[in-house]
C-alpha atoms as a PDB file:
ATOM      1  CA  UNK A   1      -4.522  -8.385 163.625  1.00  0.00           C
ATOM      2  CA  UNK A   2      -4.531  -6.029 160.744  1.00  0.00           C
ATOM      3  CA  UNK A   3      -3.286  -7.103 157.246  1.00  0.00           C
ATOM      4  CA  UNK A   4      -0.430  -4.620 157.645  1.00  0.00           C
ATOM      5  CA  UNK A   5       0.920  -5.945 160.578  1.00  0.00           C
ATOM      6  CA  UNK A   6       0.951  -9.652 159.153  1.00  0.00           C
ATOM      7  CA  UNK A   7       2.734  -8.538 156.213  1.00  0.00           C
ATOM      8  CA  UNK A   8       5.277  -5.933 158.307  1.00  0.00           C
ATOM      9  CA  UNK A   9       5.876  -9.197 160.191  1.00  0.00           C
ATOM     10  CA  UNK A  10       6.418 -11.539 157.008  1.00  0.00           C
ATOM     11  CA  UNK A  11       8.995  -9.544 155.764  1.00  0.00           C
ATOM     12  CA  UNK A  12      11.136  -9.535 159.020  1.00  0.00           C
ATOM     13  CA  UNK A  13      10.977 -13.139 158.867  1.00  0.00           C
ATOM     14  CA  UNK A  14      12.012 -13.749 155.226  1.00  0.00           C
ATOM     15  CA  UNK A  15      14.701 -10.739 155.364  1.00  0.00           C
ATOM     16  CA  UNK A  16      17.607 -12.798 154.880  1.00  0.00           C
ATOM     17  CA  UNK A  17      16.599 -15.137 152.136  1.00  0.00           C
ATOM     18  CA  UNK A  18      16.637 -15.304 148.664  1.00  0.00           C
ATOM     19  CA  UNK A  19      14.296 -13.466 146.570  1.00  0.00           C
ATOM     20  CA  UNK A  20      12.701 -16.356 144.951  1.00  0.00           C
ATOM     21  CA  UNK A  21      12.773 -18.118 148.705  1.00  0.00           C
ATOM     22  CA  UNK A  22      11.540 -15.098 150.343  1.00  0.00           C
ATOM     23  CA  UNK A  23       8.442 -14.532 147.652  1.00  0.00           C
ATOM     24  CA  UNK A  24       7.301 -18.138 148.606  1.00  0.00           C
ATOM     25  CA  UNK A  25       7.504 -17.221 151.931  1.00  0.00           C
ATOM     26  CA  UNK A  26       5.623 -14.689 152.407  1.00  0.00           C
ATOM     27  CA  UNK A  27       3.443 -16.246 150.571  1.00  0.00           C
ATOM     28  CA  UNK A  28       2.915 -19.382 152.340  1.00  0.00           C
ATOM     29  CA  UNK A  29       2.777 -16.849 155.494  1.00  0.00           C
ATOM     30  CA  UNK A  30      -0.044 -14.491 153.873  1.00  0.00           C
ATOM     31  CA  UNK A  31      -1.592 -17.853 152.534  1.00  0.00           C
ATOM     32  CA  UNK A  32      -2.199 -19.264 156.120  1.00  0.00           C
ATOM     33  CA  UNK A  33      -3.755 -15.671 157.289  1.00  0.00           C
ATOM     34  CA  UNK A  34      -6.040 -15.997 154.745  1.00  0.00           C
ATOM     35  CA  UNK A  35      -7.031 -19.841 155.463  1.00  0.00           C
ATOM     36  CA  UNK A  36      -7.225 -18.602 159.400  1.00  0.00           C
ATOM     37  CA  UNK A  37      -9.673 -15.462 158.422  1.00  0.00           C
ATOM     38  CA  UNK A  38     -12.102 -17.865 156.600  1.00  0.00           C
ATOM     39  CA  UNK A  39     -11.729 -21.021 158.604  1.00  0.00           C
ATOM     40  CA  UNK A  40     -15.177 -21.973 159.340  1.00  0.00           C
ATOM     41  CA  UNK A  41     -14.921 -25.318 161.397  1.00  0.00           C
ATOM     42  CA  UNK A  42     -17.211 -28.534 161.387  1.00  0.00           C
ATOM     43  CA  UNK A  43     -18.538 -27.233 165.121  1.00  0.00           C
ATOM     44  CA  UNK A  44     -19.498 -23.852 165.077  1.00  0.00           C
ATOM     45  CA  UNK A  45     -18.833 -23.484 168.719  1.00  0.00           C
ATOM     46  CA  UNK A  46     -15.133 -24.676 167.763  1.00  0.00           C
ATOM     47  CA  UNK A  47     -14.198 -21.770 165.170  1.00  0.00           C
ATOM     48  CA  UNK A  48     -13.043 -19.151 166.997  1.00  0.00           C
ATOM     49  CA  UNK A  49     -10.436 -21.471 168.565  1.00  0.00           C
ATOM     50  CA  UNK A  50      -9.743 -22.995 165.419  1.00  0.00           C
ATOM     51  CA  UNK A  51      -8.794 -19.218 163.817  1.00  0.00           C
ATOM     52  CA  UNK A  52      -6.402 -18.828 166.990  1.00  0.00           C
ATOM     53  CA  UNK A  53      -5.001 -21.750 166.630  1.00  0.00           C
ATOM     54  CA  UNK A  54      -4.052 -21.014 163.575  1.00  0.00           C
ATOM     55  CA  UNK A  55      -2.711 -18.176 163.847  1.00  0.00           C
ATOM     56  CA  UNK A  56      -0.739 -18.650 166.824  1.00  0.00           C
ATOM     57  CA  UNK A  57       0.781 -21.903 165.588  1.00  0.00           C
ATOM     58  CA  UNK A  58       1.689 -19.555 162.055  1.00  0.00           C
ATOM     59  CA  UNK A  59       3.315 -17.381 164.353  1.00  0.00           C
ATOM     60  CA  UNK A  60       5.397 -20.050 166.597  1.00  0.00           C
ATOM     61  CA  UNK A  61       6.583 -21.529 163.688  1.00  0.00           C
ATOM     62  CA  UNK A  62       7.616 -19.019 161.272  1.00  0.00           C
ATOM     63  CA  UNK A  63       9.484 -16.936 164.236  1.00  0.00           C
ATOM     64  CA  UNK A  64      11.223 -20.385 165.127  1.00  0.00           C
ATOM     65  CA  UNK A  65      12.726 -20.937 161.578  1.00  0.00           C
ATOM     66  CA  UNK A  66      13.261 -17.471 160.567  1.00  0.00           C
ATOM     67  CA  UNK A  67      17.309 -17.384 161.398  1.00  0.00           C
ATOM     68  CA  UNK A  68      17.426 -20.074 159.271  1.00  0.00           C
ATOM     69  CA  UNK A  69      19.963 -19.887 156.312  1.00  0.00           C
ATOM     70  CA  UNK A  70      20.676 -23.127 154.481  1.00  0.00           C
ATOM     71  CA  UNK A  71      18.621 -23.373 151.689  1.00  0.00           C
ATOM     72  CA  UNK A  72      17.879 -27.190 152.187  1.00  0.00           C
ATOM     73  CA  UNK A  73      16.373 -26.697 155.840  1.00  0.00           C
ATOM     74  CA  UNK A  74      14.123 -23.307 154.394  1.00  0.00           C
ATOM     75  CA  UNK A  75      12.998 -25.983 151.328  1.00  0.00           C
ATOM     76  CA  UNK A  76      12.109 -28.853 154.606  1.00  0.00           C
ATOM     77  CA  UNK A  77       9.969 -26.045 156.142  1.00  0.00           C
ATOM     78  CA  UNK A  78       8.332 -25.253 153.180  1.00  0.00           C
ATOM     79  CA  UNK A  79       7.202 -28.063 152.321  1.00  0.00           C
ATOM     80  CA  UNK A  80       6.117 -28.837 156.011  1.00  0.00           C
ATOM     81  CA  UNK A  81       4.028 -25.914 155.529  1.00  0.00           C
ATOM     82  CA  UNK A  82       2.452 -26.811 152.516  1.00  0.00           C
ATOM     83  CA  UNK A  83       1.562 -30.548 153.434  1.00  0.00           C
ATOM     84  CA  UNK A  84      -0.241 -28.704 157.283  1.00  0.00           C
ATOM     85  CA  UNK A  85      -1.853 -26.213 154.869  1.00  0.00           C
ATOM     86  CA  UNK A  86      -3.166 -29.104 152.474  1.00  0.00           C
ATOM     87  CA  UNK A  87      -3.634 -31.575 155.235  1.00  0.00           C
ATOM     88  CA  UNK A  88      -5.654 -28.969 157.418  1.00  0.00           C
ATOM     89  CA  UNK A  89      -7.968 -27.936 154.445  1.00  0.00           C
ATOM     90  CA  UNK A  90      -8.837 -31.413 152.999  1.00  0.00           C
ATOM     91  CA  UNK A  91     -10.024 -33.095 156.923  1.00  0.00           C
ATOM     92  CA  UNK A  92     -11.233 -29.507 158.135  1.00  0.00           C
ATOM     93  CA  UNK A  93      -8.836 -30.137 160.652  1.00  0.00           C
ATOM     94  CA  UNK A  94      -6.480 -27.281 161.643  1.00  0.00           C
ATOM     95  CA  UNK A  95      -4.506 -29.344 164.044  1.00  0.00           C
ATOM     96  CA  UNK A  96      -1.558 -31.760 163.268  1.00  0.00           C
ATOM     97  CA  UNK A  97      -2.684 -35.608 162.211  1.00  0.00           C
ATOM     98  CA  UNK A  98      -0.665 -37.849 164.917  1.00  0.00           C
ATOM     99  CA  UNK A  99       2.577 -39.933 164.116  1.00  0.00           C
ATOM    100  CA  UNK A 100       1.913 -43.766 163.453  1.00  0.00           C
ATOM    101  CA  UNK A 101       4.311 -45.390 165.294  1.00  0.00           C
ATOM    102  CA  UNK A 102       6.569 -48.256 163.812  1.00  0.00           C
ATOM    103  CA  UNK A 103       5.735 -51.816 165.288  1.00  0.00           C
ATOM    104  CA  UNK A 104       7.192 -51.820 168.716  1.00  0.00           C
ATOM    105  CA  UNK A 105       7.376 -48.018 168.738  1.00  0.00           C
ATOM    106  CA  UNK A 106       6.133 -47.958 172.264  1.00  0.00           C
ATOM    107  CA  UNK A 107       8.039 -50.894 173.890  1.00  0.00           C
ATOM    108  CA  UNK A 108      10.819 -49.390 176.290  1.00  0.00           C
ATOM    109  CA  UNK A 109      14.491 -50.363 175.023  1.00  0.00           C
ATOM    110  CA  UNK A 110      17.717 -50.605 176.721  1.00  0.00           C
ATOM    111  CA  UNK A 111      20.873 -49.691 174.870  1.00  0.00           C
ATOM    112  CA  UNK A 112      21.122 -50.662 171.103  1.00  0.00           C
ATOM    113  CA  UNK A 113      17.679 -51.492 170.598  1.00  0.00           C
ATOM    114  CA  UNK A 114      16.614 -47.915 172.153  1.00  0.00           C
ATOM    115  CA  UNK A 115      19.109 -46.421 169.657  1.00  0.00           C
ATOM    116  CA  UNK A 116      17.067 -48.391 166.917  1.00  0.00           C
ATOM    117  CA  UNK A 117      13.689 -47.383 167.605  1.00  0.00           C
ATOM    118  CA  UNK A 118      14.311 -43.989 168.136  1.00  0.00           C
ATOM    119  CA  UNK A 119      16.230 -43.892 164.978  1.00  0.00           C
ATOM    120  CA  UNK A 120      12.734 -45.676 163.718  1.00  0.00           C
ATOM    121  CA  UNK A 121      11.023 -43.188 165.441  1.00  0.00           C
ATOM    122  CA  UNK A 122      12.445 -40.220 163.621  1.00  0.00           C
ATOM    123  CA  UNK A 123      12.067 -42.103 159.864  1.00  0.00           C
ATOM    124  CA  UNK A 124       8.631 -42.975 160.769  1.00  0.00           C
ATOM    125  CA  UNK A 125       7.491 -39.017 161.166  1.00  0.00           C
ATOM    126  CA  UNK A 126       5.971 -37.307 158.885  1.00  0.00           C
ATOM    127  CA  UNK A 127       6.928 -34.223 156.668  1.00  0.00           C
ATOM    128  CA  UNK A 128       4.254 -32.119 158.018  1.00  0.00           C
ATOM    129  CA  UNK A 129       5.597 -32.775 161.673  1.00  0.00           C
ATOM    130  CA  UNK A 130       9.131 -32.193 161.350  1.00  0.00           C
ATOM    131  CA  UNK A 131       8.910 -29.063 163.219  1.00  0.00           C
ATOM    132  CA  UNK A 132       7.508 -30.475 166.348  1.00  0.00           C
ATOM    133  CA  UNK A 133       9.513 -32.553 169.218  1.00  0.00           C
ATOM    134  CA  UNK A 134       8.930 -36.014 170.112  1.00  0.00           C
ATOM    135  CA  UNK A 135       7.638 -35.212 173.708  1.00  0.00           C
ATOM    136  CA  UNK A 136       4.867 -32.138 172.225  1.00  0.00           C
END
């Protein structure tokens, strides 16, 4: 994918927000291209897959949140983006780190105490997995 294309794509996505907002953006989009182009994985073998993954899961992510509007859920996605990015360069790991469950987080409930661990569930989850559904 050529460099024009990512950025011709960045700036459909951060059309509708601030200025300030849509620099950081754009940034944080360009940012990940960058980390994708040089990703050079632990198993040779695995890099190529790595890059795609990358750059696929980029691309999911930023077309799912780009209608959004409310500052507060652009600033959530943001920072989810960040902590991946950080996360992802400091194991050498492009792929998410998995949820540690509260005690009792796999026990199946009935009624109230369902309602609590799901509610338990959804504290317990990290800020660089907000953007990905309790069943993926």
């Amino acid at each position: 994918m050529s460099m024009r294309h990512v950025v011709k794509k960045a700036n459909s996505i951060a059309d509708q927000m601030t200025s300030a907002t849509r620099n950081q953006v754009l940034s944080l989009y360009m940012r990940v291209f960058r980390i994708a182009r040089g990703w050079q994985s632990t198993l040779p073998q695995d890099t190529e897959s790595e890059r795609r993954y990358i750059v696929q899961e980029a691309q999911t992510l930023f077309r799912q949140n780009q209608q959004l509007t409310d500052q507060e859920s652009i600033k959530k996605c943001i920072d989810e983006c960040e902590a991946r990015i950080e996360i992802g360069l400091h194991y050498r790991n492009p792929y998410p780190r998995p949820i540690y469950l509260p005690i009792m987080g796999l026990a199946t409930q009935k009624g109230r105490k369902l309602k609590a661990q799901q509610r338990m569930r959804k504290q317990a989850k990290p800020v660089y997995l907000q953007s990905h559904d309790e069943d993926s």
